[in-house]
N, C-alpha and C. Protein backbone atom coordinates (compact mmCIF):
# COMPACT_ATOMS: atom_id res chain seq x y z
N UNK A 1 -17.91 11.91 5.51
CA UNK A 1 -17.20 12.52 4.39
C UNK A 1 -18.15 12.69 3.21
N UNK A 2 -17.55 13.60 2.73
CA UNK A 2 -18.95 13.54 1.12
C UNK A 2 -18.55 12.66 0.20
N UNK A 3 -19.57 12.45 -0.52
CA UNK A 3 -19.86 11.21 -1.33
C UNK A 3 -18.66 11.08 -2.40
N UNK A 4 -17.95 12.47 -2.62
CA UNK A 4 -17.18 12.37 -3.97
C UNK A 4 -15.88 11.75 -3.29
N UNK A 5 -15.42 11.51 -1.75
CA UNK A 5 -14.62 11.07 -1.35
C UNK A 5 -14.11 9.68 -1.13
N UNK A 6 -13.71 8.86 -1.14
CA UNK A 6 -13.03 7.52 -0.36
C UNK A 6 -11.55 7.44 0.32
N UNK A 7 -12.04 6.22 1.09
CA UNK A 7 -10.95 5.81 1.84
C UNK A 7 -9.47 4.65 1.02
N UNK A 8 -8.55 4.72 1.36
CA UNK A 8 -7.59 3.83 0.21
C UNK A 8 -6.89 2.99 1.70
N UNK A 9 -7.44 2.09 1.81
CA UNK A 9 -6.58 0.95 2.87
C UNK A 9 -5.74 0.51 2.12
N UNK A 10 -3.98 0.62 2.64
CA UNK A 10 -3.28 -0.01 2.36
C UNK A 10 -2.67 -1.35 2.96
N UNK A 11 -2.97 -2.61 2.33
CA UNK A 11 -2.05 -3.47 2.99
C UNK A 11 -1.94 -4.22 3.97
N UNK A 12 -2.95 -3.67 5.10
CA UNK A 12 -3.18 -4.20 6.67
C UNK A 12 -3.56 -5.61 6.51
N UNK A 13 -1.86 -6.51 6.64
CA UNK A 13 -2.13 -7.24 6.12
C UNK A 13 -1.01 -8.09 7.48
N UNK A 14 -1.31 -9.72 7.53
CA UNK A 14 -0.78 -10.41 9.04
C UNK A 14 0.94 -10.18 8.57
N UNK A 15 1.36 -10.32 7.27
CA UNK A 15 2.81 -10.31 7.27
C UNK A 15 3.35 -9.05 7.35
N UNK A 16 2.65 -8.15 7.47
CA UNK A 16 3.46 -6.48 7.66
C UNK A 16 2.87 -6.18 9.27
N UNK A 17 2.31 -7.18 9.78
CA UNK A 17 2.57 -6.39 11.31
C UNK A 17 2.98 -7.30 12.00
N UNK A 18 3.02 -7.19 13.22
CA UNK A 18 4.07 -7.89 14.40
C UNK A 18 4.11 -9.42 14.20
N UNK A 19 5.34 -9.89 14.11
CA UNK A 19 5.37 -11.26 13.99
C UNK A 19 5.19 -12.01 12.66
N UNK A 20 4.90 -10.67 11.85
CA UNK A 20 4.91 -11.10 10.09
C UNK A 20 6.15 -11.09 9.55
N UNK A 21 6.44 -11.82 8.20
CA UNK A 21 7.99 -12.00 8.10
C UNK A 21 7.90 -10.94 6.67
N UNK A 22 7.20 -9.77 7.21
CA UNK A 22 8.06 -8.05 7.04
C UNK A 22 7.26 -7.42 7.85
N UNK A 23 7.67 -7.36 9.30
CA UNK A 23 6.68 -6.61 10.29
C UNK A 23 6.98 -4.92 9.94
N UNK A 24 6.34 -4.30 9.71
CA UNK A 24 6.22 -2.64 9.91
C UNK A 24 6.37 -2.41 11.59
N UNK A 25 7.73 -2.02 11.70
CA UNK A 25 7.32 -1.80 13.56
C UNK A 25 5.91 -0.95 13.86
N UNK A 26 5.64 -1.19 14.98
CA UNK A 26 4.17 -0.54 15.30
C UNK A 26 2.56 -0.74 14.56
N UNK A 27 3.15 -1.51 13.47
CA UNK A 27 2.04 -1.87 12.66
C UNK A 27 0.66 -2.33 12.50
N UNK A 28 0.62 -2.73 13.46
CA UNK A 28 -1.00 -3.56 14.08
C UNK A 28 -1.63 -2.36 14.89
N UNK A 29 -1.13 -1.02 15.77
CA UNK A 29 -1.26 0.11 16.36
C UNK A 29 -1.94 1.22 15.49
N UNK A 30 -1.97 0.70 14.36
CA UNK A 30 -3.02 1.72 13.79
C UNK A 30 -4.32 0.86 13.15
N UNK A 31 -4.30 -0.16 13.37
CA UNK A 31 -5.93 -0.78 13.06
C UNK A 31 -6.90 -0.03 13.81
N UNK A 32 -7.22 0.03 14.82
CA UNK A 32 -8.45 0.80 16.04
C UNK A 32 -8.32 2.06 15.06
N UNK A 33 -7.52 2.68 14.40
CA UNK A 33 -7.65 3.67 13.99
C UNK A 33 -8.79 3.92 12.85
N UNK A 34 -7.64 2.94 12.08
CA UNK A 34 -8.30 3.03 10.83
C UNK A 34 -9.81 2.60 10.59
N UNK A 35 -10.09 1.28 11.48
CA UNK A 35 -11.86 1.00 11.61
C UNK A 35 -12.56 2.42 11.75
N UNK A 36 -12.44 3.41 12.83
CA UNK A 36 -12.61 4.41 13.03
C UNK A 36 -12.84 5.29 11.85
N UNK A 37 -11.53 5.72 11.22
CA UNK A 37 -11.49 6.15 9.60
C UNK A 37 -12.52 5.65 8.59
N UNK A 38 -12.49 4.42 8.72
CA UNK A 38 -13.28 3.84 7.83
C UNK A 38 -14.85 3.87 7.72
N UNK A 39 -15.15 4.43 8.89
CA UNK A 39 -16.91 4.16 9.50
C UNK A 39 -17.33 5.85 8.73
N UNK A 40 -16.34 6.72 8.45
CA UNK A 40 -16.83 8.00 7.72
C UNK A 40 -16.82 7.98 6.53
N UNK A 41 -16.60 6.98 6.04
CA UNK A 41 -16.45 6.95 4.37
C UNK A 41 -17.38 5.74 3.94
N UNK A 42 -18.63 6.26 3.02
CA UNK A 42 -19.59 5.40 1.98
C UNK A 42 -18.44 4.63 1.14
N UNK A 43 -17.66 4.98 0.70
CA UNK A 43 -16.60 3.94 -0.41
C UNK A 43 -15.23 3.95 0.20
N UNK A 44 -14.96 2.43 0.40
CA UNK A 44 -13.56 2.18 1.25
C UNK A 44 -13.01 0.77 0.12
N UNK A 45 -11.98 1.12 0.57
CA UNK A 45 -11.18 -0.01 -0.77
C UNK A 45 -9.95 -0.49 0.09
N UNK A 46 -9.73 -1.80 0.08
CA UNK A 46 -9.07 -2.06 0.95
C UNK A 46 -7.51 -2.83 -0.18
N UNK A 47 -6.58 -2.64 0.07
CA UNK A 47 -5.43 -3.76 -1.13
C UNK A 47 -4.82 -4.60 -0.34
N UNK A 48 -4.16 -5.78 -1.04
CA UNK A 48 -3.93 -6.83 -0.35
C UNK A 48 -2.75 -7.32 -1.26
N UNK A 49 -1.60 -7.08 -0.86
CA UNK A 49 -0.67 -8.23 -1.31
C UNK A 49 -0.61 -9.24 -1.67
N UNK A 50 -0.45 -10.29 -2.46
CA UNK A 50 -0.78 -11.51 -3.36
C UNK A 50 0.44 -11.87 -4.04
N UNK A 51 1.38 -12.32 -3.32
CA UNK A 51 2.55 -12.70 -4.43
C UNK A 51 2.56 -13.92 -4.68
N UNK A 52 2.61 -14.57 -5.65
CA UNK A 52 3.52 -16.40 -5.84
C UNK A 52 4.38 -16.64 -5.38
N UNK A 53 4.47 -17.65 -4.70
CA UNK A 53 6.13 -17.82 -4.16
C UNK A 53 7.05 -17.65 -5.40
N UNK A 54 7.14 -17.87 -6.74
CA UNK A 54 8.44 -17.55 -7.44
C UNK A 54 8.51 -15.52 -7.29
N UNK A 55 7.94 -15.25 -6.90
CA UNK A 55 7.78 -13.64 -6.72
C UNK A 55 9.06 -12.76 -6.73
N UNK A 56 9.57 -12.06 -8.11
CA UNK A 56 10.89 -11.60 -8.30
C UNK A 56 11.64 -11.13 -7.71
N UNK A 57 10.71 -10.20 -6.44
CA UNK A 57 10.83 -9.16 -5.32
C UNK A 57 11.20 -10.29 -3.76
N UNK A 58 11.07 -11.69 -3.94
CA UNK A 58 11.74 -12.56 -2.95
C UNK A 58 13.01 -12.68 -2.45
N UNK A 59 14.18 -11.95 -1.77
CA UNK A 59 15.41 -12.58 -1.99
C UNK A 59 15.31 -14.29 -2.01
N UNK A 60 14.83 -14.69 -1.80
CA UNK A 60 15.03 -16.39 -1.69
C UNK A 60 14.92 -16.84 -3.17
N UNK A 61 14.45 -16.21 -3.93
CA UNK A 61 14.35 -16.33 -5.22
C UNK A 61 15.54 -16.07 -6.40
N UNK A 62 16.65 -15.77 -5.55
CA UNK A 62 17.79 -14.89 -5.96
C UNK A 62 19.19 -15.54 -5.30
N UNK A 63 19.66 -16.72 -5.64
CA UNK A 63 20.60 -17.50 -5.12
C UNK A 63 22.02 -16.43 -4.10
N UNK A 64 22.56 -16.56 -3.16
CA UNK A 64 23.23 -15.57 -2.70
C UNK A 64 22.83 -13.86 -2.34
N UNK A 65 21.68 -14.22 -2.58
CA UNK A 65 21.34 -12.56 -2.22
C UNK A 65 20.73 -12.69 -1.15
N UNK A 66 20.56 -11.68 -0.12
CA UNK A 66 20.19 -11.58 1.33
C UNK A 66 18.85 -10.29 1.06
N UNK A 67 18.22 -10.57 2.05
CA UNK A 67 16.68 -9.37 1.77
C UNK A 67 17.40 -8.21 2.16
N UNK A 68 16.82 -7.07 1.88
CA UNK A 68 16.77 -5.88 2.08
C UNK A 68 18.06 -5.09 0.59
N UNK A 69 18.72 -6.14 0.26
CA UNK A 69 19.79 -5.63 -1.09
C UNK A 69 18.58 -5.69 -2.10
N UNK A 70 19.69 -5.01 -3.30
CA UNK A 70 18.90 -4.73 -3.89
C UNK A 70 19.38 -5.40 -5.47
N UNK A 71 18.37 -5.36 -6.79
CA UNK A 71 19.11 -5.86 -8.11
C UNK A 71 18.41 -5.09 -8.96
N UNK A 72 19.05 -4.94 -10.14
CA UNK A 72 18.91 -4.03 -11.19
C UNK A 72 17.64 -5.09 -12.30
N UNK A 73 16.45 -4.66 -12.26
CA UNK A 73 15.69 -5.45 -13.48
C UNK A 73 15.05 -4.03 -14.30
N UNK A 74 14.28 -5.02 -15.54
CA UNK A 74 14.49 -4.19 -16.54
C UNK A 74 13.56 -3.17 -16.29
N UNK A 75 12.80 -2.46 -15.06
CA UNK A 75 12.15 -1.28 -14.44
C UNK A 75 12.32 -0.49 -13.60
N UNK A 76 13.77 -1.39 -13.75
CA UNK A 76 14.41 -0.08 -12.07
C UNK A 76 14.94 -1.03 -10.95
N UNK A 77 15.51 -0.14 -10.07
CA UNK A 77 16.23 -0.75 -8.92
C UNK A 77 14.87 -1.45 -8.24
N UNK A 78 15.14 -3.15 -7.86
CA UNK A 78 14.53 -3.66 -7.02
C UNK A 78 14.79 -3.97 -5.67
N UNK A 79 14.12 -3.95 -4.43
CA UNK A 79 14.67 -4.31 -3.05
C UNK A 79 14.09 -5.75 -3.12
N UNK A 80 15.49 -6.56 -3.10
CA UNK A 80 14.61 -8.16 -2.58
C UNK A 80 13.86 -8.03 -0.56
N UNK A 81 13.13 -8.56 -0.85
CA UNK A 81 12.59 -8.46 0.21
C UNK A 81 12.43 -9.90 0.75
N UNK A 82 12.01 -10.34 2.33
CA UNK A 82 12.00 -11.57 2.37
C UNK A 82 10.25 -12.39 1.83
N UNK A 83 10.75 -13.40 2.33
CA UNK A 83 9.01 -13.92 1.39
C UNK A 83 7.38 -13.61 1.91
N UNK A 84 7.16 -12.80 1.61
CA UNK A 84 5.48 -12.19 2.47
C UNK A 84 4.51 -12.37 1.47
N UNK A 85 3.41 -12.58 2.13
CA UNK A 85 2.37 -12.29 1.27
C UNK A 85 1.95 -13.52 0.34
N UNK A 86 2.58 -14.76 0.45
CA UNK A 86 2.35 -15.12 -0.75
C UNK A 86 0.58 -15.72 -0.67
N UNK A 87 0.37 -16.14 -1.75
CA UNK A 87 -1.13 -16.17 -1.97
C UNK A 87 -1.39 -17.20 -1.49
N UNK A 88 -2.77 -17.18 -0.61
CA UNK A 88 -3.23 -18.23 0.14
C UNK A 88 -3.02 -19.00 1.39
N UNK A 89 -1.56 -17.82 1.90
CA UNK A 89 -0.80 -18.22 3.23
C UNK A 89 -1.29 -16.93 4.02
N UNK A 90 -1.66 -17.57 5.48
CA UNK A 90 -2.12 -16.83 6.39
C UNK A 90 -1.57 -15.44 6.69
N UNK A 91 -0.34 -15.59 6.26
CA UNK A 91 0.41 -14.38 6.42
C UNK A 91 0.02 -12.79 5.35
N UNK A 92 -0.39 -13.38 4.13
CA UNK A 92 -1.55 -12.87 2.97
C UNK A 92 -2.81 -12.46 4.09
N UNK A 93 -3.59 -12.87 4.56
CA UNK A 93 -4.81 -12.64 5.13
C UNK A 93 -4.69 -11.25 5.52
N UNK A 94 -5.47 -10.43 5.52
CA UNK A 94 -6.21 -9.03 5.94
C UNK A 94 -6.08 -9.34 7.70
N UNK A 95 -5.34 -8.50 8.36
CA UNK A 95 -5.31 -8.44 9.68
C UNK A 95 -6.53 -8.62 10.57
N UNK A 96 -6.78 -9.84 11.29
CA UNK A 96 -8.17 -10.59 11.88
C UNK A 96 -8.94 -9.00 12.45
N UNK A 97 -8.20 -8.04 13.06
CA UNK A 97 -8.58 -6.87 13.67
C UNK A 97 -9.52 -6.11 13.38
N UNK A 98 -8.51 -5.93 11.66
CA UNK A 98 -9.54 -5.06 10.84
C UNK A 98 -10.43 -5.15 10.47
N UNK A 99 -11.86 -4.00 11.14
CA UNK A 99 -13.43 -4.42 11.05
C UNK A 99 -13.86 -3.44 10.19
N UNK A 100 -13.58 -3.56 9.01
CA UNK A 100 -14.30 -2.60 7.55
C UNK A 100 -15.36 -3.65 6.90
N UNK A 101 -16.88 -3.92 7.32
CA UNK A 101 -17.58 -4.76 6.46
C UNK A 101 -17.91 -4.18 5.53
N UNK A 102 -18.03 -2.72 5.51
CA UNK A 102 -19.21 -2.21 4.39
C UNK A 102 -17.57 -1.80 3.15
N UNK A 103 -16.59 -2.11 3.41
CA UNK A 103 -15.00 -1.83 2.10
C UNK A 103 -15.88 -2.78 0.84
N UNK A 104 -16.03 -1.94 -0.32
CA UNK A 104 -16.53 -2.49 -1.52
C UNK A 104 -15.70 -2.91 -2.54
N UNK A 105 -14.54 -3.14 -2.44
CA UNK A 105 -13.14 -3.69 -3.24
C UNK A 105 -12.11 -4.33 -2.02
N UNK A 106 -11.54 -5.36 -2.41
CA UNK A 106 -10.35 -5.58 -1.76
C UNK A 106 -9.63 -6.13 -2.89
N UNK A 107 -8.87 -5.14 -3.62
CA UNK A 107 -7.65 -5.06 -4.27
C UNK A 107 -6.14 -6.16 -4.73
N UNK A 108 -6.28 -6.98 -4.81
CA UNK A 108 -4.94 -7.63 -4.82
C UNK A 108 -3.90 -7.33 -6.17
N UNK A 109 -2.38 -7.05 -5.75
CA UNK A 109 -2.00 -6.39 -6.22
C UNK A 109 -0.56 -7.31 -6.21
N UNK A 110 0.43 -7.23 -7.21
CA UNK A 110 1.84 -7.84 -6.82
C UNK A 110 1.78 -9.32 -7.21
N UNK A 111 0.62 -9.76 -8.06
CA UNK A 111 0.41 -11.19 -8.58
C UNK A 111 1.82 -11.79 -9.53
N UNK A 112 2.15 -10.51 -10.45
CA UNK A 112 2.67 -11.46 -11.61
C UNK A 112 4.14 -11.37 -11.22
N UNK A 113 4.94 -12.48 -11.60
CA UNK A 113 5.91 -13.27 -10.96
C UNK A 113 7.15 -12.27 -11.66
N UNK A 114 7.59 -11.60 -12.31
CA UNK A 114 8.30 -10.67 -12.60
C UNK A 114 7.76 -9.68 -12.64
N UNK A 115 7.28 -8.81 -11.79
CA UNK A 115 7.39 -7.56 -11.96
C UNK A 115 6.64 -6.98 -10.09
N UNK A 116 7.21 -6.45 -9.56
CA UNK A 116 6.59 -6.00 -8.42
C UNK A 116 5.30 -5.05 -8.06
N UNK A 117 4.74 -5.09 -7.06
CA UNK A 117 3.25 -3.60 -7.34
C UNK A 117 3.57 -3.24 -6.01
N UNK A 118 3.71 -2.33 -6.07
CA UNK A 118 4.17 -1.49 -4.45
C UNK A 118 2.39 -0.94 -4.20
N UNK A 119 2.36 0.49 -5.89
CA UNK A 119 1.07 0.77 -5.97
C UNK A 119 0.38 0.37 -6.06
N UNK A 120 -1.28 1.11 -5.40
CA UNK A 120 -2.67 0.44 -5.69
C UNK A 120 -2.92 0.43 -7.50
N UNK A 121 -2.20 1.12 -7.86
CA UNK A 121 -2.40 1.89 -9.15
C UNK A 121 -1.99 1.27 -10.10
N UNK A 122 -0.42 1.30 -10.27
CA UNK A 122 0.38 0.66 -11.01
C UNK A 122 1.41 0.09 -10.78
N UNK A 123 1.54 -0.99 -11.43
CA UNK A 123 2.74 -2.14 -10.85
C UNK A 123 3.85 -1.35 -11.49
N UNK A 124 5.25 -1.63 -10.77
CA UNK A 124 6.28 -1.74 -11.08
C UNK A 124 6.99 -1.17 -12.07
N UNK A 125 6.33 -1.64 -13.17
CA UNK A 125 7.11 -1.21 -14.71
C UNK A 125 6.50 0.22 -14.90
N UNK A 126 5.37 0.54 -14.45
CA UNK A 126 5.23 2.30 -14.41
C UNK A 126 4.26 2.03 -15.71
N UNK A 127 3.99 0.88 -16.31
CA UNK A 127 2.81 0.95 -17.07
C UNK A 127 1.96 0.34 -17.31
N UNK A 128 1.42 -1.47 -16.19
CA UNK A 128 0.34 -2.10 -15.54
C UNK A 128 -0.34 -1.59 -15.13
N UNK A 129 -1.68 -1.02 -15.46
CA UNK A 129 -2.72 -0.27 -14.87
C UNK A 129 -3.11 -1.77 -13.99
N UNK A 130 -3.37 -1.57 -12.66
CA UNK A 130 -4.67 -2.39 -11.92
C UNK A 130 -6.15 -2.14 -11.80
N UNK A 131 -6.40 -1.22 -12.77
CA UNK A 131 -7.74 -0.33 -13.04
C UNK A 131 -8.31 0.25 -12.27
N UNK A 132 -7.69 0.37 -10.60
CA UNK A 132 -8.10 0.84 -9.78
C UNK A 132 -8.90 2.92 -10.17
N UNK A 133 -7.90 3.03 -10.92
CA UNK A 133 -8.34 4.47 -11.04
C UNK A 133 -9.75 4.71 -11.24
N UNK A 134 -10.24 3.64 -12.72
CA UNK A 134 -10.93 3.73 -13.42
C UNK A 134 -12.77 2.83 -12.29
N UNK A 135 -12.26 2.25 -11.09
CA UNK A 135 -13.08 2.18 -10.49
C UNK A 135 -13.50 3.71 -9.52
N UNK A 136 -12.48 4.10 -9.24
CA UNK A 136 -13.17 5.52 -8.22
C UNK A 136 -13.84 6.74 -9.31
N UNK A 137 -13.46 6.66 -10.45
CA UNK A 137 -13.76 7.62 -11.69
C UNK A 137 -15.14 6.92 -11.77
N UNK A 138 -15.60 5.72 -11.94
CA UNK A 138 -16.85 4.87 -12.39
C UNK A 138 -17.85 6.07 -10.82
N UNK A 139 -17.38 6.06 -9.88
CA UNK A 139 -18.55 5.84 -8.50
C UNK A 139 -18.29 7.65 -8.29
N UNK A 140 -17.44 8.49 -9.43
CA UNK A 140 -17.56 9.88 -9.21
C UNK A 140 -16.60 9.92 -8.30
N UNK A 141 -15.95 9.31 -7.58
CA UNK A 141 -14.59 9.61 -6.69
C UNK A 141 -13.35 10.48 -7.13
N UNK A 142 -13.57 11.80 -5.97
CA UNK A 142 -12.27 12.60 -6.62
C UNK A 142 -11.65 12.86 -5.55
N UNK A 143 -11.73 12.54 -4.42
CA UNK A 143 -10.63 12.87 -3.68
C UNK A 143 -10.13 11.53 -2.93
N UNK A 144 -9.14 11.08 -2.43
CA UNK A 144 -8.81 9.78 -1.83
C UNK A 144 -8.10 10.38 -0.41
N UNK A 145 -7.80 9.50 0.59
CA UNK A 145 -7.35 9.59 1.67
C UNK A 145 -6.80 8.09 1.73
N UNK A 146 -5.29 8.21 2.35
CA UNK A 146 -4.74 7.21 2.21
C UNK A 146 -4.21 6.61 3.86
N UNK A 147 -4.15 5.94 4.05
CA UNK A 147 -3.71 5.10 5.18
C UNK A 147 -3.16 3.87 5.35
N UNK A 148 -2.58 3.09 6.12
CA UNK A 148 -1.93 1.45 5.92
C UNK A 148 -0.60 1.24 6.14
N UNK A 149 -0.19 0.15 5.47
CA UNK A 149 1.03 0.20 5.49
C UNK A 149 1.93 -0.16 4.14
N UNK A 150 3.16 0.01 3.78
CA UNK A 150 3.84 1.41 4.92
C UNK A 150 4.36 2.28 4.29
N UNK A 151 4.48 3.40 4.94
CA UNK A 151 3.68 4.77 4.75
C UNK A 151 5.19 4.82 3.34
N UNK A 152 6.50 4.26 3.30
CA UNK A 152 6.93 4.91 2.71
C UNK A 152 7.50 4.14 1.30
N UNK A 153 6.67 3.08 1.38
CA UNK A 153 6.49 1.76 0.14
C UNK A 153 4.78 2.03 -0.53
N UNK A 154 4.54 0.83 -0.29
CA UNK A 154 3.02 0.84 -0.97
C UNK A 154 2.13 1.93 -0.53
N UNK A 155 2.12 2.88 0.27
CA UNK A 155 1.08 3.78 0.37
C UNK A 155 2.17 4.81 -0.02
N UNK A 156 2.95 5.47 -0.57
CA UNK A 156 3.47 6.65 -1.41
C UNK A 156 3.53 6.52 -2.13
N UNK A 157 3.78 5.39 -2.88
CA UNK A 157 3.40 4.98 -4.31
C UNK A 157 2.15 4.68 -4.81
N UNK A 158 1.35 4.78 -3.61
CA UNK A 158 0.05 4.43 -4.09
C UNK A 158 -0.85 6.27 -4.49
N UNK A 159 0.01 6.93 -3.42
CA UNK A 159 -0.52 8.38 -3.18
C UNK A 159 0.29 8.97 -4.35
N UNK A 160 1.24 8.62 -4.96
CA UNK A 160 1.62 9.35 -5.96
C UNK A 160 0.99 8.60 -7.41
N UNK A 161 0.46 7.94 -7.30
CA UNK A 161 -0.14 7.46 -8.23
C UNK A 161 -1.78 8.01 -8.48
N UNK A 162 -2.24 8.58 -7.16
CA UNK A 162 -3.72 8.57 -7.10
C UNK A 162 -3.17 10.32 -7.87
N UNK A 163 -2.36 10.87 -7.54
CA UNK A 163 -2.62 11.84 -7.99
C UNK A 163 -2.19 12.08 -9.64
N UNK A 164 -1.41 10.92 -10.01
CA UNK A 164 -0.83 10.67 -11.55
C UNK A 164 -2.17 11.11 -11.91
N UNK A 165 -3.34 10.16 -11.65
CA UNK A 165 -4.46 9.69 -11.91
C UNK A 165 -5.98 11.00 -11.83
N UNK A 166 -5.45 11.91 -10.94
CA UNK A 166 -5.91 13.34 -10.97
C UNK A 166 -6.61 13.54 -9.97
N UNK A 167 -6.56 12.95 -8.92
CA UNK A 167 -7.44 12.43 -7.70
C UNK A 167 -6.93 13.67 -6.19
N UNK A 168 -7.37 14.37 -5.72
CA UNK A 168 -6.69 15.18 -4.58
C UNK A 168 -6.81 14.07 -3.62
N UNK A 169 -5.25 14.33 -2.95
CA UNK A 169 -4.70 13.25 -2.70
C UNK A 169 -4.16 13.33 -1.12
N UNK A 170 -4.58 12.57 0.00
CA UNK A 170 -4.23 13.07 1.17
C UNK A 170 -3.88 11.61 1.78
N UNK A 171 -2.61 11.96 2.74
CA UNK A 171 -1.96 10.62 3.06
C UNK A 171 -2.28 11.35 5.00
N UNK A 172 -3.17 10.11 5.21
CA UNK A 172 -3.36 10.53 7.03
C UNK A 172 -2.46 9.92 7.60
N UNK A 173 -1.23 10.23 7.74
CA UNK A 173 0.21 9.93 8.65
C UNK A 173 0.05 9.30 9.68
N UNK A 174 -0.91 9.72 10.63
CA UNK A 174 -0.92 9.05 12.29
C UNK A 174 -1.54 7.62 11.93
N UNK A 175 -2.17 7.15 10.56
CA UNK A 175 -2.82 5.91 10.56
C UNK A 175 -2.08 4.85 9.94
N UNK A 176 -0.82 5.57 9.60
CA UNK A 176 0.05 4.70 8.41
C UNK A 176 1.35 4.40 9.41
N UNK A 177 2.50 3.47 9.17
CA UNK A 177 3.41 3.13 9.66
C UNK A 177 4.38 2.78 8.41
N UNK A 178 5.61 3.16 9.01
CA UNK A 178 6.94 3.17 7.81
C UNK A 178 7.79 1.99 8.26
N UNK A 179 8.37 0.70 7.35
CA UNK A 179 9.65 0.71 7.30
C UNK A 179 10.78 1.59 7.39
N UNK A 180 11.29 2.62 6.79
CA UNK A 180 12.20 3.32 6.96
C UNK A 180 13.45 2.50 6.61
N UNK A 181 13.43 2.18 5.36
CA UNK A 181 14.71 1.84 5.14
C UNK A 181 15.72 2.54 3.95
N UNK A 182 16.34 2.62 4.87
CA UNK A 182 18.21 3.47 4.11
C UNK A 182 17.35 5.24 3.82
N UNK A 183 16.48 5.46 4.93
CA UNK A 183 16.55 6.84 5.10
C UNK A 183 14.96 7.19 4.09
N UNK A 184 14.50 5.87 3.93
CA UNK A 184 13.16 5.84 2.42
C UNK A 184 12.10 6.67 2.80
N UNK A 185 11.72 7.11 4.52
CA UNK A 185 10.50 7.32 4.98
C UNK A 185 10.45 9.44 4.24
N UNK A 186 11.61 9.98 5.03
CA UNK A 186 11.91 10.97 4.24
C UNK A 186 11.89 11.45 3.01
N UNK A 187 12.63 10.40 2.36
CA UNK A 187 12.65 10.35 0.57
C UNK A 187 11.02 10.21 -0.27
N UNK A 188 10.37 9.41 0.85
CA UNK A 188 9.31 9.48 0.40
C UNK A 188 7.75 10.68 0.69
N UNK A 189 8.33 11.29 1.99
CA UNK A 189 7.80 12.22 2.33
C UNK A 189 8.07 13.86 1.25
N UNK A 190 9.48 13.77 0.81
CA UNK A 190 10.04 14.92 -0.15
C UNK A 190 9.23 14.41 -1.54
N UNK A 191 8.95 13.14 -2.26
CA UNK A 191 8.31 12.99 -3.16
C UNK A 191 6.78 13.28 -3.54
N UNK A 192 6.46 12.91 -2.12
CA UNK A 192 4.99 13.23 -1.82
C UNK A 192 4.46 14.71 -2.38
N UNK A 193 5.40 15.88 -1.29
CA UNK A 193 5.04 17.19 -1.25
C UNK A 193 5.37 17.26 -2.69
N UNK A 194 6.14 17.01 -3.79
CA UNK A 194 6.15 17.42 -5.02
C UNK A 194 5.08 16.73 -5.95
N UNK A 195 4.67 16.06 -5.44
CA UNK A 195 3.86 15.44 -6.11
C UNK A 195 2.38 15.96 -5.76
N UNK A 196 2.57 17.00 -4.69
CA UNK A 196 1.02 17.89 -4.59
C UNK A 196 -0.17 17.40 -3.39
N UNK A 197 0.47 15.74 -2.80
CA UNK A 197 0.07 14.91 -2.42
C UNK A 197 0.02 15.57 -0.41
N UNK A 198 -0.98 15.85 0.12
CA UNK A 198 -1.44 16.40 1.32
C UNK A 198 -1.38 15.52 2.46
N UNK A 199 -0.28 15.88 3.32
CA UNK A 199 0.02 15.30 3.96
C UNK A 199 -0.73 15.80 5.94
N UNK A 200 -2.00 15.03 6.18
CA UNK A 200 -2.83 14.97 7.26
C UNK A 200 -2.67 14.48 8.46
N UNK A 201 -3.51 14.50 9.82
CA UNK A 201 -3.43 14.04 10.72
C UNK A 201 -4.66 13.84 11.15
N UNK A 202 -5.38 12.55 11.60
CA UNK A 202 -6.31 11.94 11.54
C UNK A 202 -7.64 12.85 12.51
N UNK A 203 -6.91 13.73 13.57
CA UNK A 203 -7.83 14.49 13.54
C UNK A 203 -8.47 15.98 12.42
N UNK A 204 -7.53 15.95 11.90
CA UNK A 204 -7.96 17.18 10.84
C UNK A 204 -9.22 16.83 10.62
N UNK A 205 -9.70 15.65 10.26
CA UNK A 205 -10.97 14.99 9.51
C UNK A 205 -12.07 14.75 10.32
């Protein structure tokens, strides 16, 4: 790929694929891929989930509430989700699979205990920069390619963010995997195309 390009790993992480407590069905089925993806790109950035266990986005954190409902905080509708990711538990770890040595960032994102980060970009409240932008702007990066998981949480929010950010913006579908919940994979695919955001297939590249 040319130099003005990078790769945006989302997430490939042990609690979003099989046997993680939020598996992405099929989720571990696009690692071989993405190593692949990754070997054409000089700048690869990989993000990583990092929550605290008090983590707002926990249903367990939320007396009577069950995962996948949802509660009203002061940035918008939240989905409690069950407990993933938290920091320093194996389930946090970068999928043993994934072989990106030369990825020059690994991202952690979703730290602070009220407020959620779906995006690489920006958390939750729509106005936490994670400065990510301001690293691909530093190395001349203008176009991104997105992949991970899942396709219709943290990597559409991450792809609608890269392009907030002014970045041409391409989400490679065959490398990403969706939850799909209450119809989200769609909703997030209709947001995408308005958002200008180029939607690929891993051979195009």
């Amino acid at each position: 790929m040319q130099n003005n390009a990078a790769l945006l790993v989302i997430d490939v992480q042990n609690d979003f694929c099989p046997g993680g407590a939020l598996a992405v069905p099929d989720g571990a089925a696009i690692i071989p891929l993405i190593n692949r993806l990754a070997a054409k790109f000089a700048t690869v950035v990989l993000t990583q989930d990092w929550h605290p266990p008090s983590h707002i986005s926990f249903a367990a954190n939320h007396p009577g509430k069950e995962p996948f409902q949802t509660i009203a905080l002061p940035y918008g509708e939240q989905v409690l989700w069950p407990t993933h990711c938290v920091q320093t538990t194996p389930g946090a770890a970068l999928h043993p699979n994934l072989a990106i040595p030369h990825a020059g960032l690994i991202l952690r994102k979703g730290l602070h205990p009220d407020v959620d980060s779906y995006s690489a970009f920006l958390e939750a409240d729509r106005a936490t920069k994670t400065g990510l932008d301001g690293y691909f702007t530093s190395r001349g990066i203008t176009e991104l390619y997105l992949c991970g998981l899942a396709t219709d949480y943290c990597v559409a929010w991450s792809a609608e963010d890269a392009r907030r950010f002014g970045f041409k913006t391409t989400v490679i579908e065959d490398a990403c995997r969706a939850i799909d919940l209450n119809a989200s994979l769609a909703a997030a695919w209709s947001r995408l195309q308005a958002a200008g955001v180029t939607r690929a297939h891993s051979a195009a590249l």
